[in-house]
Protein backbone atom coordinates (compact mmCIF):
# COMPACT_ATOMS: atom_id res chain seq x y z
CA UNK A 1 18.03 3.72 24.74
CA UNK A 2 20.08 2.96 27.71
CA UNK A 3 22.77 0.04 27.33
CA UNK A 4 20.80 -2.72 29.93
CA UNK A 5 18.07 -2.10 27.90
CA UNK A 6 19.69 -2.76 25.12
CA UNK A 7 21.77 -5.94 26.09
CA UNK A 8 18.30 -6.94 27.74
CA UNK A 9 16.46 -7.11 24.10
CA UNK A 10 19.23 -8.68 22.44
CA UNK A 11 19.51 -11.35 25.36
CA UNK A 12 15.72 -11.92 24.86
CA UNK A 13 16.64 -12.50 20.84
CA UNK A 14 19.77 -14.35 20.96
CA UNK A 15 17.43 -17.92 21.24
CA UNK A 16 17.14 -17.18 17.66
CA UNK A 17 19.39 -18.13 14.75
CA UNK A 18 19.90 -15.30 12.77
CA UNK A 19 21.20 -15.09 8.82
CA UNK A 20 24.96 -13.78 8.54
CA UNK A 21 23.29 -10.44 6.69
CA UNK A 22 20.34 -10.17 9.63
CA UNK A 23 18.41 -7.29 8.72
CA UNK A 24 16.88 -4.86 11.69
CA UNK A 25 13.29 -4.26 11.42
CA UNK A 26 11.06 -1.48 13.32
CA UNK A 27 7.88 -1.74 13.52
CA UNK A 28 5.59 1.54 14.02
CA UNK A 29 2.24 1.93 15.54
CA UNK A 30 1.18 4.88 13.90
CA UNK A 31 -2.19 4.53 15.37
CA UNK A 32 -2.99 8.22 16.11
CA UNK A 33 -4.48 8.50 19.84
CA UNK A 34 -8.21 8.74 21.13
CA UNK A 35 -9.25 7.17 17.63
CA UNK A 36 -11.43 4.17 17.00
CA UNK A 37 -9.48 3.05 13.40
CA UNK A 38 -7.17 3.77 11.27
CA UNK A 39 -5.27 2.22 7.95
CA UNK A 40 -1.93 3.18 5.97
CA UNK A 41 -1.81 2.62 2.74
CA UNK A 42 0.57 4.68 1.24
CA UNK A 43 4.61 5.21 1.48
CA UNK A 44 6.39 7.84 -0.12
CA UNK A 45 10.27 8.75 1.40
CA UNK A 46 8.86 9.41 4.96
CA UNK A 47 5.13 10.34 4.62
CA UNK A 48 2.65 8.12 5.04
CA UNK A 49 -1.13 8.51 3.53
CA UNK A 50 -4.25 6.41 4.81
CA UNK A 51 -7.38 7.41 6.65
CA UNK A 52 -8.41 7.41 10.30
CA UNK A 53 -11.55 7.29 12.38
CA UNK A 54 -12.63 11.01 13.28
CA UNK A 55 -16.04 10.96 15.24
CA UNK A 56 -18.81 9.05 12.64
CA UNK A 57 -16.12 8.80 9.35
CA UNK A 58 -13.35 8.29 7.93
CA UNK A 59 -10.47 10.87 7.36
CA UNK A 60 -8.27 11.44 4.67
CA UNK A 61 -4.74 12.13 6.05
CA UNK A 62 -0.70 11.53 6.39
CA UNK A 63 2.36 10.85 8.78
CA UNK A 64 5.70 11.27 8.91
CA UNK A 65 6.61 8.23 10.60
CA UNK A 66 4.91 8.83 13.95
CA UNK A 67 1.60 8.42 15.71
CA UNK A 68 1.49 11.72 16.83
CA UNK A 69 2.18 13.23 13.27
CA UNK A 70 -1.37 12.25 12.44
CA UNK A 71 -2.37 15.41 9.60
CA UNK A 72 -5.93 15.74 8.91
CA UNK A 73 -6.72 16.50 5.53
CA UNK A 74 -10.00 16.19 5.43
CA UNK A 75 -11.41 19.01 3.24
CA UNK A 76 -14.53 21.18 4.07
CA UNK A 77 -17.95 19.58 2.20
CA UNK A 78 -17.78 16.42 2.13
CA UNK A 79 -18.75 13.94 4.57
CA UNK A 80 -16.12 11.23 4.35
CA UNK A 81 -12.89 11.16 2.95
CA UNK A 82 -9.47 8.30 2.19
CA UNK A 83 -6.16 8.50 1.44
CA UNK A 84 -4.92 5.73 -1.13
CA UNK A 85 -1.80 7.13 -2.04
CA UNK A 86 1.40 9.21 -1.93
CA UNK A 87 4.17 10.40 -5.13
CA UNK A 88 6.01 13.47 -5.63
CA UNK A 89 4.56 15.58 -3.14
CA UNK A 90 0.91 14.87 -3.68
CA UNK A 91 -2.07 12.64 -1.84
CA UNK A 92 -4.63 11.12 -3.66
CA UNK A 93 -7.67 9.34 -2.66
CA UNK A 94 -11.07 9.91 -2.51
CA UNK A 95 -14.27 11.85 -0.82
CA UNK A 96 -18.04 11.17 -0.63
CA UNK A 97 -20.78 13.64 -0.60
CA UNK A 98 -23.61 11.92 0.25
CA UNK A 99 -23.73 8.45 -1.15
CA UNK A 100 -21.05 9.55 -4.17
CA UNK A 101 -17.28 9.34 -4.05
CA UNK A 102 -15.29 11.42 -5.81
CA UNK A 103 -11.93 11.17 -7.29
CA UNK A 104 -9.20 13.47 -5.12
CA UNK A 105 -5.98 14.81 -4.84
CA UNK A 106 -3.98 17.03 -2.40
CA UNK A 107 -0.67 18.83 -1.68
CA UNK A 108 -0.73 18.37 1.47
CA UNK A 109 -2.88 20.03 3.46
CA UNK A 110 -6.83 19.99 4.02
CA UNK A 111 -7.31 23.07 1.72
CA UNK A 112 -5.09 22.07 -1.02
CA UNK A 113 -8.03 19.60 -1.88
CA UNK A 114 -8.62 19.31 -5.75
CA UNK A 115 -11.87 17.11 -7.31
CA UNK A 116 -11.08 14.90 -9.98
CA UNK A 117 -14.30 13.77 -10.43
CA UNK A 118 -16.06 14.42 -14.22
CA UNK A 119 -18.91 16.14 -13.96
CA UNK A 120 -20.69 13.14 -15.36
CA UNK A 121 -19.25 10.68 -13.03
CA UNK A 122 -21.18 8.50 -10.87
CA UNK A 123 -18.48 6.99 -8.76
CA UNK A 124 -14.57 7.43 -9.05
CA UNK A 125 -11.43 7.03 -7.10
CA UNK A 126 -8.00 8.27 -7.24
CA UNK A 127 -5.37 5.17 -6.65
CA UNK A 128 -1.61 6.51 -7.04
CA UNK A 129 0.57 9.69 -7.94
CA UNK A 130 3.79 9.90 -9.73
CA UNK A 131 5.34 13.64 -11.55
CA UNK A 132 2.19 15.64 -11.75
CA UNK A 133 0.33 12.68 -12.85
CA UNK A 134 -2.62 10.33 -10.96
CA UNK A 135 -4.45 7.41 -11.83
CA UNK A 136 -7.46 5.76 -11.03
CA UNK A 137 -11.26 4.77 -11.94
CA UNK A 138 -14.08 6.25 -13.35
CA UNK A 139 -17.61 5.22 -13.75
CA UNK A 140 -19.71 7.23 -16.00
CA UNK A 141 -22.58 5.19 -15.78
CA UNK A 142 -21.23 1.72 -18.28
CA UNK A 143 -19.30 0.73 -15.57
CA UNK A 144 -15.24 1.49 -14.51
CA UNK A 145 -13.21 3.24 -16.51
CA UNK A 146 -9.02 3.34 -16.16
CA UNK A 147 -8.66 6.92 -15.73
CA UNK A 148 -5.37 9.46 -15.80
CA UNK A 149 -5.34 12.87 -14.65
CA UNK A 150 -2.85 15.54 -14.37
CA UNK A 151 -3.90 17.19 -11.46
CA UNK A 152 -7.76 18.87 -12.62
CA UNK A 153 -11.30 17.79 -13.19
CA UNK A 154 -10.34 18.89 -16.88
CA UNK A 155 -7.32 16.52 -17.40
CA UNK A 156 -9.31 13.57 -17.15
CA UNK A 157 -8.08 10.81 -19.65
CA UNK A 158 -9.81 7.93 -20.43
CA UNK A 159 -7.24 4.74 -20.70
CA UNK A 160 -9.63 1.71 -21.56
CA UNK A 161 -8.42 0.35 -24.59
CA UNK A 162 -10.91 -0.40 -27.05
CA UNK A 163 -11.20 -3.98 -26.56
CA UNK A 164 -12.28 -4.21 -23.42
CA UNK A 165 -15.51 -3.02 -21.84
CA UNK A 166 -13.82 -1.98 -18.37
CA UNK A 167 -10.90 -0.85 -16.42
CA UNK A 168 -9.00 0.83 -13.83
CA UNK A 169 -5.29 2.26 -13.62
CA UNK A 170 -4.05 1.39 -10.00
CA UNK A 171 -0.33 2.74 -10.30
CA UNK A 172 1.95 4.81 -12.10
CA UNK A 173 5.88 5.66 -12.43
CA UNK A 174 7.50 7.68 -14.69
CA UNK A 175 4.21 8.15 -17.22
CA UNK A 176 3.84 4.38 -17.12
CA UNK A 177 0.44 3.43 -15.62
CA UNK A 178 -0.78 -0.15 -14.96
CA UNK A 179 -3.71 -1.47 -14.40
CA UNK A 180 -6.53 -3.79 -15.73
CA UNK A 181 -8.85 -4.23 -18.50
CA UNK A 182 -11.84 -6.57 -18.78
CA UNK A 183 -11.20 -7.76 -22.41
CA UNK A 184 -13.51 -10.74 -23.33
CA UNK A 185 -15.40 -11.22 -19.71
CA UNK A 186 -11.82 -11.74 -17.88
CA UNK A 187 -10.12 -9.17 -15.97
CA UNK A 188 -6.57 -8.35 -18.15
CA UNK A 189 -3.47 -7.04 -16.14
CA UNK A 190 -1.51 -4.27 -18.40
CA UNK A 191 -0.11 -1.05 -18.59
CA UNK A 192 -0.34 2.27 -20.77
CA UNK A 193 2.02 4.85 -21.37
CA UNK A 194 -0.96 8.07 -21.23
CA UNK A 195 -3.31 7.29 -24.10
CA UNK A 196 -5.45 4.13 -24.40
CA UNK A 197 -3.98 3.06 -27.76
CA UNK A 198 -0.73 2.66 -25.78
CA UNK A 199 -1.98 -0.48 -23.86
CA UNK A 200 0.12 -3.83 -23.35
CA UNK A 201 -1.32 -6.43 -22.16
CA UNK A 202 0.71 -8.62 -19.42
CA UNK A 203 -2.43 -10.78 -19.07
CA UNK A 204 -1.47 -14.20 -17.09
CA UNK A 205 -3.41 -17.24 -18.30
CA UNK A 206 -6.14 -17.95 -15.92
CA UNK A 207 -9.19 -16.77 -14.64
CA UNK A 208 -8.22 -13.07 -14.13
CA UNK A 209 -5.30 -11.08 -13.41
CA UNK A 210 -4.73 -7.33 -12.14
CA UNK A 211 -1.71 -5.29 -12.13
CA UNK A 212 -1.63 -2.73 -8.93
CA UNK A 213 1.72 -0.96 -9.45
CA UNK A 214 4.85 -0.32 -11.21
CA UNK A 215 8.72 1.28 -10.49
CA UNK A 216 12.37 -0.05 -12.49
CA UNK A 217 10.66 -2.18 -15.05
CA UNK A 218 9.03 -4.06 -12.80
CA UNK A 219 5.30 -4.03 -12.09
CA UNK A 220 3.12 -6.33 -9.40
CA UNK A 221 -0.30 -7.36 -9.05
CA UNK A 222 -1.93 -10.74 -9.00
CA UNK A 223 -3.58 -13.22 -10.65
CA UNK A 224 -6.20 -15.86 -10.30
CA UNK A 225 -5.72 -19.43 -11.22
CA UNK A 226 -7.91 -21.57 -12.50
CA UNK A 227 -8.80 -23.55 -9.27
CA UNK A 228 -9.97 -19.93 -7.89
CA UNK A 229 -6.77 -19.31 -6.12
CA UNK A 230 -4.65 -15.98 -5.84
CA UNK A 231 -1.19 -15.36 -6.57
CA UNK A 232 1.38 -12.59 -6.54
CA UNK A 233 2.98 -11.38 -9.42
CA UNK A 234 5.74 -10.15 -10.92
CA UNK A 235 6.27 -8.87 -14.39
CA UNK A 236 8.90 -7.01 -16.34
CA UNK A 237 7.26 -5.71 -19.12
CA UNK A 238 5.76 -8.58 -21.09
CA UNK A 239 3.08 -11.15 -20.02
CA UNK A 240 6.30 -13.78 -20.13
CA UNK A 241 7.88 -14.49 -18.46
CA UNK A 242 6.20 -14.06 -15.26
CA UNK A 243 7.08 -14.75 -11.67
CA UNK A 244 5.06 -16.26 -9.39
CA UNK A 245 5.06 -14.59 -5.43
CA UNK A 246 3.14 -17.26 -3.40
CA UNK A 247 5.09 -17.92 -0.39
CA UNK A 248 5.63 -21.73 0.41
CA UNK A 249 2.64 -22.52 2.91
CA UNK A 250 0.36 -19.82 2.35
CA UNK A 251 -2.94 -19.78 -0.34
CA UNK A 252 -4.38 -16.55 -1.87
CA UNK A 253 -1.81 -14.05 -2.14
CA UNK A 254 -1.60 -9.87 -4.16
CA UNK A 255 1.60 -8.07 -4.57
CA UNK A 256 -0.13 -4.18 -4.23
CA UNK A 257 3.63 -2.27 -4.51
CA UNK A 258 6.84 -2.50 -5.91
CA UNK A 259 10.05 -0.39 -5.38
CA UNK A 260 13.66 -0.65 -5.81
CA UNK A 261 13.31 -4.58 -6.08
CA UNK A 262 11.19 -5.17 -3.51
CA UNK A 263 7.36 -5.73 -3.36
CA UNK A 264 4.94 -6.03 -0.78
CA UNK A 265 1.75 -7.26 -0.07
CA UNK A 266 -0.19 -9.78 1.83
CA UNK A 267 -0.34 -13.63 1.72
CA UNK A 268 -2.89 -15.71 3.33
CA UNK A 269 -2.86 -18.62 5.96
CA UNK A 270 -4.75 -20.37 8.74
CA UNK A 271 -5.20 -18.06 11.57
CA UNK A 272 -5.49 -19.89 15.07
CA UNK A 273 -8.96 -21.18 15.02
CA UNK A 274 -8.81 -22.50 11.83
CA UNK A 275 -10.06 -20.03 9.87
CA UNK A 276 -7.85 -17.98 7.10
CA UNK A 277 -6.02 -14.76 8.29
CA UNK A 278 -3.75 -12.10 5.90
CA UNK A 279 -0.26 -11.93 6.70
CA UNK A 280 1.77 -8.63 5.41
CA UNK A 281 4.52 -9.88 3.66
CA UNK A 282 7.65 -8.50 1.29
CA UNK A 283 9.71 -10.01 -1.19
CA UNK A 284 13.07 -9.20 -3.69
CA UNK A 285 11.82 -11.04 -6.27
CA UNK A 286 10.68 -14.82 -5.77
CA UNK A 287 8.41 -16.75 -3.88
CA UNK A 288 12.00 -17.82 -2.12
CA UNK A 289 12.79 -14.34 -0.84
CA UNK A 290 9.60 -13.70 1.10
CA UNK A 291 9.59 -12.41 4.49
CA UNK A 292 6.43 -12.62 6.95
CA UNK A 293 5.96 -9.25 8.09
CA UNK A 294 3.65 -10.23 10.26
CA UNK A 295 5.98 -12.14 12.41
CA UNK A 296 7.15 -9.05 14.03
CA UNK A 297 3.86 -7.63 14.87
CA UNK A 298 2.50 -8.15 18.62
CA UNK A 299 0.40 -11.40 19.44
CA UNK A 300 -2.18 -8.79 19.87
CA UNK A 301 -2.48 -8.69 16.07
CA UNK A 302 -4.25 -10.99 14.24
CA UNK A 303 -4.02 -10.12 10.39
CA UNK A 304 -1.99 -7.50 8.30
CA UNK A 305 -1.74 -5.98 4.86
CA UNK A 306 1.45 -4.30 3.57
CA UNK A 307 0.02 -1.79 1.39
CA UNK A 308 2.95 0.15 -0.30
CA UNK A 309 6.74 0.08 -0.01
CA UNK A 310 9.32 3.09 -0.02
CA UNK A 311 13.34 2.76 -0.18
CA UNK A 312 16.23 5.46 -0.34
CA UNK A 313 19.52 6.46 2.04
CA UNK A 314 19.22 2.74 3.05
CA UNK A 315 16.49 2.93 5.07
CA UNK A 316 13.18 0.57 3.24
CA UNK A 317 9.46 1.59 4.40
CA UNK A 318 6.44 -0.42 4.41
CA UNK A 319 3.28 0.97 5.68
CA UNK A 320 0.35 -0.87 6.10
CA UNK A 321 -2.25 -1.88 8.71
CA UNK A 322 -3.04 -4.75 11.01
CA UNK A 323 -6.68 -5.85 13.28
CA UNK A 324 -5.75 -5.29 16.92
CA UNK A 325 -7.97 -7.95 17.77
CA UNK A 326 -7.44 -6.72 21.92
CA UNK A 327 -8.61 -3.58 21.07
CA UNK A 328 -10.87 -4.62 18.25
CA UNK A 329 -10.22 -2.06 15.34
CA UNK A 330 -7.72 -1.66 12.78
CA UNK A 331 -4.46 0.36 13.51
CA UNK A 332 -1.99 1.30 10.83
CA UNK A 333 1.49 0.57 10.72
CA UNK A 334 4.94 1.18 9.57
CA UNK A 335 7.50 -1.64 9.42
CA UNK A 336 11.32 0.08 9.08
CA UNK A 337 14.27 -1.47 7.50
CA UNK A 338 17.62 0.30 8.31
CA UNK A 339 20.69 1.24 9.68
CA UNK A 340 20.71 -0.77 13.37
CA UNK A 341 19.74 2.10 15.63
CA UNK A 342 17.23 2.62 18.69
CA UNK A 343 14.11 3.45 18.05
CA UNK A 344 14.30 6.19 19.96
CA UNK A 345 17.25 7.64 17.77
CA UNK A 346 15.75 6.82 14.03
CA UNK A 347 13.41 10.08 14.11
CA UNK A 348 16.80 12.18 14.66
CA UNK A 349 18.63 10.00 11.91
CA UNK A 350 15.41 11.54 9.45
CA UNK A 351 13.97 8.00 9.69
CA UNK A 352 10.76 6.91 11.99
CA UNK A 353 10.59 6.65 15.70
CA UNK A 354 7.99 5.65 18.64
CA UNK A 355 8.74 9.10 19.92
CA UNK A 356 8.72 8.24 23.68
CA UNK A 357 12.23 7.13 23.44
CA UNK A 358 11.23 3.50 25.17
CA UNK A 359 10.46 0.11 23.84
CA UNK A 360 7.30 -0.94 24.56
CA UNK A 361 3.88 -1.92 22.74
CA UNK A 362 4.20 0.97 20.28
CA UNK A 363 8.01 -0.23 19.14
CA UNK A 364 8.73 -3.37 17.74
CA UNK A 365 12.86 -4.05 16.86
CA UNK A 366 13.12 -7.48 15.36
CA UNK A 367 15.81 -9.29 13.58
CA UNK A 368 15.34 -11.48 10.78
């Protein structure tokens, strides 16, 4: 990035006060070209994993920080196919045949494509991947159930604890998945450590609460109160105590990720005409500490989700997607927290770049 260019952007920022510890944010359209939609929503180091329009369906695929490093991985057979997410070298998601989705995982390409799917299964889905391990749903016909696998159709382990009638395992660290169980009609957030006996439940008084991932101790979700509102939360291991994410002015909130002490998600708020929009936000740990991703998006976007949230060598990821409303489709991003560099320069630092070496629609660099 030349130096004018430089001094220009700063001039254009300096109206605003910024903290003594301002942190430098990059913001990624990894929107691969000539496609009608796309969504991240999984970070792991510097791969991405979502799903993007290709002709009449959806994709399964992955980035390294780029547009342009769009990687199909679509297998051959079936006729759709989504990335949920990304851990220890693996991509899991989902495929449909027909009208059926099936539980999936990959290694990174189109032909490493495994099924996870029981043979008996009538739906299931594959959520998150940690050390040979993935988690997710399966319905075999009684409705969901919290389901573990460790990379075959074979593996499959059934994690609803006896007490409840339902489930689904959402995230896992470390052989530590979390999850929910529907234990007496209500929706109970908890976790299990690989067998269903192991189950604690974290369960927030109110009308139902899910837990959607895990890292350090700490595990997020949300719950619902008993006025039929949301709220992002944070546990530590035990239902108590819990903390509560809601950022001041917002209503309806979910923490989906957690890592090194930070979480992300999405709160909600009144859009321009009145009516309620999603905001991608992140937090370290209160309702105090959150910070509106969303801010540093274009005024062409008019909601966001931050879907997942990677840290390590200093540099913090959060991929996600926003609704282009200009263009009218969704377009998935990557919002960068780092060293203060150029855009242009990150990609040769082993972070993420724009790849045209120039500011402009594609490159957000924000203070806050």
């Amino acid at each position: 990035m030349a130096r004018l260019t430089l001094i220009a952007l700063l001039s254009t920022l300096a109206a605003a006060p910024l903290p003594p510890a301002a942190a430098q944010w990059t913001v990624v359209n990894l929107h691969p070209a000539g496609t009608s939609g796309s969504r991240a929503f999984g970070a792991h180091g510097n791969q991405q994993v979502g799903a993007t329009i290709v002709g009449p369906a959806w994709h399964a695929g992955m980035w390294s920080g780029t547009a342009a490093s769009w990687a199909d991985q679509h297998p051959a057979g079936p006729d759709w196919s989504e990335g949920w997410g990304a851990g220890s070298g693996q991509q899991v998601g989902r495929v449909r045949f027909g009208t059926v989705w099936h539980a999936s995982v990959w290694n990174g390409t189109a032909a490493s494509w495994v099924d996870l799917a029981p043979v008996n299964a009538t739906e299931s889905n594959a959520h998150a991947a940690n050390d040979g391990q993935q988690v997710g749903w399966t319905n075999l016909g009684s409705g969901l159930r919290a389901s573990l696998w460790s990379g075959t159709q074979a593996s499959y382990i059934d994690l609803t604890p006896a007490s409840a009638t339902q489930g689904a395992a959402l995230g896992v660290r470390n052989g530590v998945q979390v999850g929910w169980a529907s234990i007496g009609g209500v929706s109970h957030a908890g976790m299990w450590s690989g067998t269903s006996g192991s189950w604690v439940d974290l369960h927030v008084p109110g009308l139902g609460s899910i837990a959607r991932d895990i890292d350090g101790g700490q595990q997020v979700g949300d719950m619902a109160d008993y006025q039929y509102i949301g709220h992002a939360v944070l546990w530590t291991g035990a239902a108590a105590p819990w903390v509560d994410l809601s950022p001041a002015g917002t209503w309806d909130s979910i923490a989906y990720a957690v890592h090194a002490g930070q979480q992300a998600g999405r709160a909600t708020t009144t859009g321009p005409s009145g009516g309620p929009v999603y905001h991608a936000y992140i937090w370290s740990g209160t309702a105090a500490s959150a910070v509106n991703l969303h801010a540093l998006l274009s005024s062409d976007f008019i909601s966001s989700e931050a879907r997942d949230i990677w840290s390590e060598g200093g540099v913090t990821y959060v991929a996600g997607y926003g609704r282009n409303f200009t263009l009218n489709r969704q377009e998935s991003l990557l919002w960068v927290s780092g060293p203060a560099v150029c855009p242009a320069d990150i990609g040769r630092q082993g972070g993420v770049s724009g790849a045209d070496g120039t500011l402009d629609n594609n490159d957000f660099i924000v203070f806050i």
